[in-house]
Structures are given as structure tokens and as C-alpha cells.
Protein backbone atom coordinates (compact mmCIF):
# COMPACT_ATOMS: atom_id res chain seq x y z
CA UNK A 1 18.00 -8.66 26.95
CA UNK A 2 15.52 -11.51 27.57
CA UNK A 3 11.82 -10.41 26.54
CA UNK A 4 9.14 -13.53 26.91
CA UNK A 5 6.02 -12.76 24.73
CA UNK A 6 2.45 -13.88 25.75
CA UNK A 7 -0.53 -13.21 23.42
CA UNK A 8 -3.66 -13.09 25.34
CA UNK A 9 -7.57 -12.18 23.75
CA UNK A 10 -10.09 -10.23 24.74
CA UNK A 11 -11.23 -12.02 28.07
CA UNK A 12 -9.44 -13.22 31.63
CA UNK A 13 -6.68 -15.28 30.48
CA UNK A 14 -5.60 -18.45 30.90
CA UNK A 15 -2.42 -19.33 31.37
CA UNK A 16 -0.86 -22.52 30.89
CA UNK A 17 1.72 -24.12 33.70
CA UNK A 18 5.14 -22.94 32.69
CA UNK A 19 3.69 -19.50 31.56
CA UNK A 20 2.22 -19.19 35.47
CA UNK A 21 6.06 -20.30 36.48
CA UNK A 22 7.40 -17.82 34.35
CA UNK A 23 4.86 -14.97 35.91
CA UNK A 24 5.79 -15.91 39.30
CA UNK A 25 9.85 -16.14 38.50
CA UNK A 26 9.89 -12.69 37.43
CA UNK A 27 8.98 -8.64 38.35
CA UNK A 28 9.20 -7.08 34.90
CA UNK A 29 5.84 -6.72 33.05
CA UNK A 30 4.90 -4.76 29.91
CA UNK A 31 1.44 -4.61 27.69
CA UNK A 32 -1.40 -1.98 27.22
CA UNK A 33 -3.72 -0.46 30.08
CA UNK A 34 -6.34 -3.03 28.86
CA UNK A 35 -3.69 -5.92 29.45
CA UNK A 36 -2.97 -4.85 32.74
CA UNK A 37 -6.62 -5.04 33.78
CA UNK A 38 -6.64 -8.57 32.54
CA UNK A 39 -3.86 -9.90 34.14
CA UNK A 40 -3.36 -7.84 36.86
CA UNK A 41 -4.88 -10.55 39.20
CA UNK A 42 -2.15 -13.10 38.67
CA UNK A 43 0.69 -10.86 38.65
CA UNK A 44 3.19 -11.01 42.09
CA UNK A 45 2.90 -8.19 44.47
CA UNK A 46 5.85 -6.46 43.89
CA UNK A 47 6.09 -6.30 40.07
CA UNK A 48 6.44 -3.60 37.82
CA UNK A 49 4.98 -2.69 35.14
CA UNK A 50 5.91 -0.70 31.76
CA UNK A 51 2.79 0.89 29.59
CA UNK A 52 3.42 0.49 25.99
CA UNK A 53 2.14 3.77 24.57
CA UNK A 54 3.66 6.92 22.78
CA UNK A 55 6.58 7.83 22.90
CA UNK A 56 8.21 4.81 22.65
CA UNK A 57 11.83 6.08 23.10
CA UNK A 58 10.43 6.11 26.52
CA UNK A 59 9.15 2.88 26.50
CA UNK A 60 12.33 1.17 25.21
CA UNK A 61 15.05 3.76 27.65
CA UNK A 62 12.91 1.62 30.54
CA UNK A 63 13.30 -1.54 29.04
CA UNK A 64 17.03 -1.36 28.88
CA UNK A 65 17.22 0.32 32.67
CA UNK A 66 15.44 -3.18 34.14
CA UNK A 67 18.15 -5.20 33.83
CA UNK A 68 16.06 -8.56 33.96
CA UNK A 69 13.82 -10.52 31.55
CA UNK A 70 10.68 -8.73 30.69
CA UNK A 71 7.49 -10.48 30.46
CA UNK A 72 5.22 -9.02 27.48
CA UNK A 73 1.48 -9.40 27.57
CA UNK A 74 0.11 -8.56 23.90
CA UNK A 75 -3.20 -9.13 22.29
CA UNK A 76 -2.97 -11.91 19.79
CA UNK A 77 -0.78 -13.30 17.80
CA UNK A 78 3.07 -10.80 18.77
CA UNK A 79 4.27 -11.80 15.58
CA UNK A 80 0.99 -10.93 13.54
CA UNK A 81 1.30 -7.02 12.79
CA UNK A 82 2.53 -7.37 16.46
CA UNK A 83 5.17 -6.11 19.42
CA UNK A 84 7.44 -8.97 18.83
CA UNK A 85 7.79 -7.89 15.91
CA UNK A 86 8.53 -4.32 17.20
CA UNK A 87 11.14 -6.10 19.71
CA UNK A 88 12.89 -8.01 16.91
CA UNK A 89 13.54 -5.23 14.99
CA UNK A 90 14.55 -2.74 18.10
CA UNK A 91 16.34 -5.32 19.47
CA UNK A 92 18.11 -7.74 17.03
CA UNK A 93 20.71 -9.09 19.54
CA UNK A 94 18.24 -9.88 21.63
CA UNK A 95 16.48 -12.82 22.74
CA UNK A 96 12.31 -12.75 22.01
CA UNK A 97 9.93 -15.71 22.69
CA UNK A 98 6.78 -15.88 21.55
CA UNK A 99 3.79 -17.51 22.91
CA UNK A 100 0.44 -16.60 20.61
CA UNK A 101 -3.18 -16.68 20.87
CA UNK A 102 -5.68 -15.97 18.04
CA UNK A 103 -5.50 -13.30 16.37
CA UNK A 104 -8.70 -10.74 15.97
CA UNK A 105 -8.87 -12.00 12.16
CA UNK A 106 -8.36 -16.04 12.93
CA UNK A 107 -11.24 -15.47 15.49
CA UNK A 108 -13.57 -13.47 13.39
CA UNK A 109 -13.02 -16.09 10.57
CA UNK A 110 -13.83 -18.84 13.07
CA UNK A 111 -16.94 -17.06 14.19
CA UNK A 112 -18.13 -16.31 10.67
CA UNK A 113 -17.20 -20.06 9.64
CA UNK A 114 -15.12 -18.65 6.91
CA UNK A 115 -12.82 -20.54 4.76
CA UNK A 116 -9.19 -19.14 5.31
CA UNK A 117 -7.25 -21.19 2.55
CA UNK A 118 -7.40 -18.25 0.22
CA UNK A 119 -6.66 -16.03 3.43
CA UNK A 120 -4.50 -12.15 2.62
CA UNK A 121 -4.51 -10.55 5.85
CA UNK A 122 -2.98 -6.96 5.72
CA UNK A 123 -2.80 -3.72 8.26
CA UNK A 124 -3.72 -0.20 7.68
CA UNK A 125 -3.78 0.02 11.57
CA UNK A 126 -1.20 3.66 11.78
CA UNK A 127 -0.39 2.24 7.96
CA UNK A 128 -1.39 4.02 4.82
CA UNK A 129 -4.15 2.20 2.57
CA UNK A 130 -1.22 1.33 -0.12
CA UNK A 131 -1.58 -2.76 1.21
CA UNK A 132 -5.54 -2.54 0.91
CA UNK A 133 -5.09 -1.06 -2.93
CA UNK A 134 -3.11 -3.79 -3.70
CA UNK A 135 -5.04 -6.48 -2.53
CA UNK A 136 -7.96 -5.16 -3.85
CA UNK A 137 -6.40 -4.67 -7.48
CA UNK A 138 -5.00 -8.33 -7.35
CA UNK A 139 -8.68 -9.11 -6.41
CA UNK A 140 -7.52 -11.24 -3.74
CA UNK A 141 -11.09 -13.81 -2.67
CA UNK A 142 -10.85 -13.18 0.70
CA UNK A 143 -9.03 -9.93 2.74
CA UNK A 144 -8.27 -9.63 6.46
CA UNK A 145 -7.68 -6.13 7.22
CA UNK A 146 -6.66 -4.74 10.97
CA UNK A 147 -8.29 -1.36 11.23
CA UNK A 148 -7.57 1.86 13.30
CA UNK A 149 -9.36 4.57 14.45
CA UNK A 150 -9.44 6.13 10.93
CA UNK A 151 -9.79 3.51 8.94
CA UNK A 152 -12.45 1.58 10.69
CA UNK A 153 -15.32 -0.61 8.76
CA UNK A 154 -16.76 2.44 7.08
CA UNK A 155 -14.01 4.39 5.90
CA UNK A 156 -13.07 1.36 4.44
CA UNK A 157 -16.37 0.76 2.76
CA UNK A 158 -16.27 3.95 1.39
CA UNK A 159 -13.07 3.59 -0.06
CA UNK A 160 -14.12 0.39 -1.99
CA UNK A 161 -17.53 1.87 -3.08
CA UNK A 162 -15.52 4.85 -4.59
CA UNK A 163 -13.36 2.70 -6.60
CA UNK A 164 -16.09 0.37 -7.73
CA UNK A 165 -15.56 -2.74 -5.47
CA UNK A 166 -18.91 -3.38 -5.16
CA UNK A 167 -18.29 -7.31 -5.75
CA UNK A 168 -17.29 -7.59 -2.16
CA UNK A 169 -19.21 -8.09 0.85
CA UNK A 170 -17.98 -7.53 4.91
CA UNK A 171 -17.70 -9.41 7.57
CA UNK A 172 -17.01 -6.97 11.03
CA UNK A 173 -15.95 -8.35 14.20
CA UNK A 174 -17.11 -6.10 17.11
CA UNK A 175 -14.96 -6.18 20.57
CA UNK A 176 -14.49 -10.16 19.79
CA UNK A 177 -14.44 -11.63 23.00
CA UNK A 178 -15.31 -8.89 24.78
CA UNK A 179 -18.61 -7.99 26.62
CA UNK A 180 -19.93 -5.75 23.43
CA UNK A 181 -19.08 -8.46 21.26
CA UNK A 182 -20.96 -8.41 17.89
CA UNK A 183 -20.32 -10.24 14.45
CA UNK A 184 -22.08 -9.78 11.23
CA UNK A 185 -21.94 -10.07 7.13
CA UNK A 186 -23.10 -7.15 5.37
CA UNK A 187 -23.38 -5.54 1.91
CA UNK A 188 -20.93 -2.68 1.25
CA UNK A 189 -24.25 -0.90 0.97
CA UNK A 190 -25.89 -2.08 4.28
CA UNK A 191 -22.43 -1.70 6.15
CA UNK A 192 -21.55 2.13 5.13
CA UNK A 193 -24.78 3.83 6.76
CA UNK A 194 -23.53 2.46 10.22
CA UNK A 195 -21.00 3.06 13.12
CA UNK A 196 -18.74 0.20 14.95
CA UNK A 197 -16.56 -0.65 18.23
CA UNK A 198 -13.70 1.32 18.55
CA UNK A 199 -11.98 -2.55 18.42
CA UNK A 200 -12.69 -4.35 15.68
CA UNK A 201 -11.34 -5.94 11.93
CA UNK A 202 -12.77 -7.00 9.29
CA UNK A 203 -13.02 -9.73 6.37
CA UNK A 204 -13.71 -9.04 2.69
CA UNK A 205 -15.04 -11.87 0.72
CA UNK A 206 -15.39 -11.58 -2.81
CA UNK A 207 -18.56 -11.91 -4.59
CA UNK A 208 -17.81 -12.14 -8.18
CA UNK A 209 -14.66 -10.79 -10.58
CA UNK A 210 -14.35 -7.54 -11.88
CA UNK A 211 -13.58 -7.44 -15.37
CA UNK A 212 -9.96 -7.27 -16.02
CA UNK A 213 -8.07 -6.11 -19.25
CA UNK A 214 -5.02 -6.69 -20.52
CA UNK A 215 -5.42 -3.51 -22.68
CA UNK A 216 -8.23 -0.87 -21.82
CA UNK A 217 -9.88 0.47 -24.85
CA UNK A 218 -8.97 4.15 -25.58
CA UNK A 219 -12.70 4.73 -25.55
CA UNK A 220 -13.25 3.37 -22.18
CA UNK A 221 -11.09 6.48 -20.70
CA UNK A 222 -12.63 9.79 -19.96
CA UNK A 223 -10.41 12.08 -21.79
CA UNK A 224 -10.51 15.98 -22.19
CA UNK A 225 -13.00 17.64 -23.42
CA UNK A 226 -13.34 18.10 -27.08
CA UNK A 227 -9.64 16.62 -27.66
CA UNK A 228 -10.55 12.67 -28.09
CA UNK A 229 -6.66 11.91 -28.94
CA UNK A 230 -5.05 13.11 -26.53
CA UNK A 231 -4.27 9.77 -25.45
CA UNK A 232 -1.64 7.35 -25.54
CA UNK A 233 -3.55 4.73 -27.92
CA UNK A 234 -3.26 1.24 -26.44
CA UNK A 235 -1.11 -0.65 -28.64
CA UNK A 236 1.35 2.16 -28.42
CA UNK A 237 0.32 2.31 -24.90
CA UNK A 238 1.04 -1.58 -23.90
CA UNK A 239 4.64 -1.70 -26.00
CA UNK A 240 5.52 1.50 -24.14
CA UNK A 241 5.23 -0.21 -20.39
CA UNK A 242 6.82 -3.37 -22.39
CA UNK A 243 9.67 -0.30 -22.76
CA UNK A 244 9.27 0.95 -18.60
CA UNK A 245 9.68 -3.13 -17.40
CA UNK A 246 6.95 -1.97 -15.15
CA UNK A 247 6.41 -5.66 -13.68
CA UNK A 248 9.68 -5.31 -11.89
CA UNK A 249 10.01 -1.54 -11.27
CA UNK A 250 9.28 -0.51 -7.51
CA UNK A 251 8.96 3.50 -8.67
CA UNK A 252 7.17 4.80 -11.99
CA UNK A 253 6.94 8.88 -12.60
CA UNK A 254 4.79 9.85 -15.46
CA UNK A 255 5.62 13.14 -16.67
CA UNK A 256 2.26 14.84 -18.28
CA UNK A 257 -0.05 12.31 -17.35
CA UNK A 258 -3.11 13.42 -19.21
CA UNK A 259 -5.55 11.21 -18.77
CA UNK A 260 -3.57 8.91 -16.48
CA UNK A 261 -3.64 6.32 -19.07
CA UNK A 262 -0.19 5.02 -19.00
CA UNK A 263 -0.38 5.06 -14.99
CA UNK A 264 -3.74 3.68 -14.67
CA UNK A 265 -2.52 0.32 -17.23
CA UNK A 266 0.70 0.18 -15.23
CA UNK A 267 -0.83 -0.11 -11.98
CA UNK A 268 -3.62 -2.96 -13.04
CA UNK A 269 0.07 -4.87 -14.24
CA UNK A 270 1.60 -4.29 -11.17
CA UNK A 271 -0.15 -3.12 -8.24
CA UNK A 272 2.61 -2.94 -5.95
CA UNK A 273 4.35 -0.68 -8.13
CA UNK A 274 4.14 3.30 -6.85
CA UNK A 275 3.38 6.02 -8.93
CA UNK A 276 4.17 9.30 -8.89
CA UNK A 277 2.33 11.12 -11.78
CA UNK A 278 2.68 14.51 -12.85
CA UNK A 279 0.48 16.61 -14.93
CA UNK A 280 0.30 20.68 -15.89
CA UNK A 281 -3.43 21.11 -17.17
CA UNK A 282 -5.89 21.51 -13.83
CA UNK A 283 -8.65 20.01 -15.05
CA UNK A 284 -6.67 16.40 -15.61
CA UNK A 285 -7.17 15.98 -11.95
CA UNK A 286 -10.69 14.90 -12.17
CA UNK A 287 -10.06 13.29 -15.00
CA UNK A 288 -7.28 10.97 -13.94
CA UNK A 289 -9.84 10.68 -10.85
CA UNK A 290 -12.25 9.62 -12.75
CA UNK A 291 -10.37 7.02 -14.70
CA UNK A 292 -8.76 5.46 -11.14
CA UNK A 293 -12.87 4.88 -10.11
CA UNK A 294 -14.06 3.40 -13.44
CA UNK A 295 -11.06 1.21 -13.63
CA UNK A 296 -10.60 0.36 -9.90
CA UNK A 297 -7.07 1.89 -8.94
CA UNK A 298 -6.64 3.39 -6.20
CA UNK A 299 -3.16 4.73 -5.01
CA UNK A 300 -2.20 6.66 -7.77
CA UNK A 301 -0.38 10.25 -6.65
CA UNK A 302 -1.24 12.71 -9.11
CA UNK A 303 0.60 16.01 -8.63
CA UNK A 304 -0.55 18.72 -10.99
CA UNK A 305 1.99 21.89 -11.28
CA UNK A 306 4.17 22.87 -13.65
CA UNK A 307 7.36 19.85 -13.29
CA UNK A 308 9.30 22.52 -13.89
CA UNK A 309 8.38 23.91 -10.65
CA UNK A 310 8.50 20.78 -8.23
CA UNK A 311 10.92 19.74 -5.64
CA UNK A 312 11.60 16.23 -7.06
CA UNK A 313 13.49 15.55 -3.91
CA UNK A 314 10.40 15.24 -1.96
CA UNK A 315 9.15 11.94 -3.88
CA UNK A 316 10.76 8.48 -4.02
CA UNK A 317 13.77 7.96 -6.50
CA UNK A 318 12.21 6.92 -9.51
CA UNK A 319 13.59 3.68 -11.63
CA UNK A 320 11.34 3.82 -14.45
CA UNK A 321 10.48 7.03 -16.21
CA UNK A 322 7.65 8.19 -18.77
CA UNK A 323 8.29 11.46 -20.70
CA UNK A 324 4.57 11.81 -21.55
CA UNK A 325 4.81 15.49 -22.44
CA UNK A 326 7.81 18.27 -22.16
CA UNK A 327 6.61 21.50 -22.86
CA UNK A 328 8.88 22.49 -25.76
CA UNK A 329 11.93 21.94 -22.90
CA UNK A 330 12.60 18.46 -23.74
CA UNK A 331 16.25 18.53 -23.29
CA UNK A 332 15.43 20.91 -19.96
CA UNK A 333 13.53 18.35 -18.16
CA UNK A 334 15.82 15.38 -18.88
CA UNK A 335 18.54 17.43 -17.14
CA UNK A 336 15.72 17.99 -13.91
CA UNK A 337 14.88 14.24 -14.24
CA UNK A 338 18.90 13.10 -14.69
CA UNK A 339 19.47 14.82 -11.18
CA UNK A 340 17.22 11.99 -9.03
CA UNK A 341 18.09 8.92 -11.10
CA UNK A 342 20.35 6.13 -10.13
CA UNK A 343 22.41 3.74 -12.23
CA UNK A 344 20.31 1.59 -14.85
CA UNK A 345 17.21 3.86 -14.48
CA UNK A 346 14.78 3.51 -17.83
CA UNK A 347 13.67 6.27 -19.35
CA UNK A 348 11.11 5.57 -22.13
CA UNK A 349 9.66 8.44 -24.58
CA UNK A 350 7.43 8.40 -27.33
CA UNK A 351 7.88 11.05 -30.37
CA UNK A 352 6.39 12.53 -33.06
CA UNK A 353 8.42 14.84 -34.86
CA UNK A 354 11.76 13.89 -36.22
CA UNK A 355 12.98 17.45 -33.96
CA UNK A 356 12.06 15.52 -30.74
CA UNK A 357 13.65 11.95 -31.46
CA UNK A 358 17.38 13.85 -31.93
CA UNK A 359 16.82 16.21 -29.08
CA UNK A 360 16.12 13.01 -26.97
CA UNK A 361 18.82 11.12 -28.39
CA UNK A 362 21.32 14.07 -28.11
CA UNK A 363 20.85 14.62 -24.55
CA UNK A 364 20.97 11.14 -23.64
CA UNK A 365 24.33 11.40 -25.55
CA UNK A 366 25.51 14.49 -23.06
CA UNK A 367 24.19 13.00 -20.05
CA UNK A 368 25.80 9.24 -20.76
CA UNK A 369 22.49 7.93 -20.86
CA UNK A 370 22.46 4.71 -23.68
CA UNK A 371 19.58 4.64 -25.58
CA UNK A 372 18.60 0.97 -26.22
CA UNK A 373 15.79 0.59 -28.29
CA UNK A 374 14.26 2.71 -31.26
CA UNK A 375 10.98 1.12 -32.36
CA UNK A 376 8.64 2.91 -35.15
CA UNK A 377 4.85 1.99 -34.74
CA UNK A 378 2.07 3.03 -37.17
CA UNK A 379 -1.39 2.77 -36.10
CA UNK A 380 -4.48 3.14 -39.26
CA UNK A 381 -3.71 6.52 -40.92
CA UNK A 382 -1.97 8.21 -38.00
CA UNK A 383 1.95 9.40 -38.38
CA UNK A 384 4.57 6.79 -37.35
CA UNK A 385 5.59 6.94 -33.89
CA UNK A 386 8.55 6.61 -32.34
CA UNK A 387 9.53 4.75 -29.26
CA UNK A 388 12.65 5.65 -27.25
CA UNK A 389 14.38 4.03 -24.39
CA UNK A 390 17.41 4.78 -22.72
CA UNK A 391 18.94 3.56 -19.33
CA UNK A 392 21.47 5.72 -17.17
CA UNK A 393 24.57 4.28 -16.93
């Protein structure tokens, strides 16, 4: 299959000499309703055309009935968050040229005069918001996002304003090119009170830096209510994501978050990393919450039940584990945990009481688990505690 590629903007197109040729060589056209209307004037009278819209099994099954090279009109850049990209990937055999115009963010950056050096464009066009967390936790100088229906300018305002960006300003291109076209810089402040273009994107410039730690003061958290130390403290805290190798983990469970501590601190280190955290006590809901706002991290999953009780199945296979709290069924919930790992999975565990350490150590003995590293920690006129970590083998 032969599929030709054209990116065309918001206005009549035009079309170079050998992409005219290539129009008038063929019969095989594809692109949105709104391309059709633009091109339809320069198309030959006896071509046909395939909507790209849902389903796309349907979309494809005609694609491979034409028999001929298929001319693509998309908007853009194909290959930015684009249909070539779509083709590439349906079709890897096959052969896909590309021929781009702007894309919405190049032209909103060239309308604002912005400086795209420093440049991060991401999607959450159909996408979850996990590439805007990330970006925004890196505190990247200068975001391009593509929006959707959902999460247009304001959704995405609110979003920052709930997690404390308030160091950025926005920069929303309206139906660029188009005959509603409208550009303009706002506060976060300014920008949430109003409504936008059903086509649009936007650009995030940073302001200033938020503060960033490389340990958050156990004080800083809000923790519950009337127990002040029930918290990881944050020298224990730090050595224990030393133990989880969090920088180069892809999945982190923490088992009886609490206050979200330990998952909070891993995600500032590495904000690509997911996190599945799980928690019995209700009320640590709002509280791990509130600690994602006043710290800036979004994308957290807290699930509060009993871990006893959840199909572990239904999240990603962890490769990094925190045993943050067990119930009294330590060696219990390593068996539950033992059935989703795979080979060379950490396992990290902090202890107490002398009981604990050899239960820990015992079942990682039964379930040929190798425990690695044993490190004692005392901390002013607390007890000693004991780090564990152990990898499957």
C-alpha cells in the first residue's frame, strides 16, 4: 500500500506543483469532513473519498479494498500527534510520505512571538493527563499541549490551579487560521472564568520556579490527626527510595500509604514513574490529596480498601514494591504481592520489631526471594530501624 500524506491548516490550501500532479494522477482521497470542504475544489471529478472517523476498523477494511495509492489530507504536521503516524503503525510494510504544514502549536508560537528553543509539546487530545503531570513536575519553561473536547483551556487551568501551578501563564490559540480566529496570553486566573473554540491548543510559559526539595520536611506533610508520627521520617524516607531504585523503575505500589509520603517524594524524583498506592484508613484519601496539591503531584492513584481485598490483576505489574504497612499478615501479603511480580522485582520494607525483620526474611526465604541489603538507621531517641530489600529471582 502506497499512502501520500499532505498536511494542510486551517484555510484554502495551497498546493505546490508536484502535490497538484499527484491530486490529478490519482482517485483515492482520505481526511476529515472539514478537509474535504477545503479541498474539495481541486479534487478530479470522479474521486473517492474515505472519512476518517470512528470506527476505524472501517476506515482501514476500505483502505485495503482500493487497491491504489491513497492520498491523505491531514491538518498539520501527520507526523506531529498525527495520521501518519496512525498509518505507520497500522501499516508497517507499507509505504507513507509525508508532506507537513504547521502545526496548531508552531503557529500559535509564531503568532504569540514565543521563543520555542525550550519547546515540550505533548497531547492529552483522547490521552490521559499522565504527559501534562509530567511536564509540569519537571517544570518544563515552556509546554505545548493539543487539547480535546474535555480537556480544553479551562479544564486544564483548573487542573494546574489545583495542584498549585500558579507560576504559569497561557497562551490559547482560537480556530488559528480560521474565520473565528483569536489569540491571547492570560493569567491562570483570568483564563479559568472563560469558554474557548471547540479547536484550539495552548502554550504554558513559566513564570518563576516552584520550590523544589530534595527531601520534604516531615512537618511540611499533612498527616493524621492527632498521630504526628505516623510518617516515614525523611532520612529514613530518602534511603528507602535509594532501596526501591525509583529513578529507573516504570511501576511503584505502596502498600499502606498513609500520608502518601513515600509516593509523593518518589514521584518529584521521577515523574514518569506510575504509582499505584494503596491505603486501608478512609480518611488518608484527603490526606494524600492534600499532600499531591501542596507539593504539586498530580497522577498519583490512590486506592483505599483493604489490599487484602483487591484484584491486583487489574493494575500494572509492579517492579518496585513498598511494604508500608501489613496488618499483622506480613507473610500473607508477600504471598498476594509474590503472585504479580516478575523476575528481579524489589521489594523494600522497613521494620520495627525484631518479630517483623525474620517474618520478612523467612518468607523471602520460602518464596526464593534474595534479600540484599539489611541497613539499621537510628534517628534522635527513636528505636533503630530496619531496612529490608529483597529482589525476586
Amino acid at each position: 500500500m502506497i499512502f501520500h500524506v499532505i498536511g494542510i491548516g486551517n484555510k484554502q490550501p495551497v498546493f505546490s506543483k508536484e502535490q497538484k500532479k499527484l491530486i490529478d494522477n490519482n482517485t483515492v482521497f482520505s481526511g476529515g469532513k472539514r478537509h474535504l470542504e477545503l479541498v474539495k475544489d481541486v479534487l478530479p471529478e470522479n474521486y473517492q473519498w474515505i472519512y476518517i472517523k470512528s470506527p476505524m476498523t472501517a476506515v482501514f477494511k476500505q483502505y485495503e479494498e482500493a487497491k491504489e495509492t491513497i492520498i491523505v489530507f491531514a491538518s498539520g504536521n501527520p507526523l506531529f500527534y498525527g495520521f501518519a503516524n496512525t498509518l505507520q503503525n497500522k501499516y508497517p510494510q507499507s509505504s507513507v510520505y509525508t508532506e507537513p504544514y504547521f502545526s496548531s502549536i508552531q503557529l500559535l508560537a509564531n503568532k504569540t512571538s514565543t521563543n520555542s528553543n525550550e519547546l515540550v509539546t505533548i497531547s492529552v487530545h483522547g490521552r490521559s493527563w499522565d504527559a501534562l503531570d509530567v511536564a509540569l513536575i519537571e517544570q518544563q519553561s515552556l509546554i505545548g499541549v493539543l487539547t480535546d473536547g474535555h480537556k480544553n483551556p479551562k479544564t486544564i487551568v483548573e487542573r494546574l490551579l489545583q495542584y498549585g501551578f500558579t507560576n504559569y501563564e497561557i497562551s490559547i490559540g482560537e480556530d488559528l487560521e480560521g474565520e473565528n480566529e483569536k489569540v491571547q496570553t492570560l493569567s491562570l486566573s483570568e483564563a479559568v472564568t472563560k469558554n474557548y473554540h471547540k479547536l484550539n491548543c495552548i502554550l504554558l510559559h513559566r513564570k518563576e520556579k516552584r520550590k523544589q526539595y530534595f527531601g520534604i520536611e516531615d512537618s511540611n506533610f499533612e498527616g493524621l490527626p492527632g498521630r504526628p508520627n505516623m510518617i516515614t521520617k525523611m532520612p529514613i524516607r530518602l534511603t528507602t527510595l535509594h532501596l526501591l531504585e525509583v529513578l529507573n523503575a516504570s511501576v511503584f505500589w505502596d502498600i499502606g500509604f498513609c500520608t502518601g509520603s513515600i509516593s509523593i517524594e518518589a514521584k518529584l524524583k521521577n515523574p514518569n514513574l506510575e504509582i499505584v498506592a494503596f491505603e486501608k484508613r478512609e480518611e488518608c484519601e484527603e490526606i494524600l490529596f492534600t499532600n499531591q496539591k501542596r507539593f504539586g503531584v498530580p497522577g498519583i492513584n490512590g486506592v483505599i480498601g483493604d489490599f487484602f481485598e483487591q484484584d491486583t490483576r487489574t493494575f500494572r505489574q509492579p517492579d518496585t514494591v513498598f511494604i508500608g504497612g501489613h496488618g499483622g499478615r506480613l507473610e500473607e501479603l508477600l504471598i498476594k504481592v509474590d503472585e504479580v511480580l516478575s523476575s528481579n522485582a524489589i521489594i523494600v520494607m522497613n521494620t520495627v520489631k525484631e518479630t517483623s525483620k525474620n517474618t520478612f526474611k523467612k518468607s523471602c526465604e520460602n518464596l526464593g526471594w534474595k534479600v540484599k541489603e539489611e541497613i539499621n538507621l537510628t534517628l534522635d531517641l527513636h528505636n533503630p530501624i530496619c531496612l529490608l530489600k529483597a529482589i525476586k529471582t
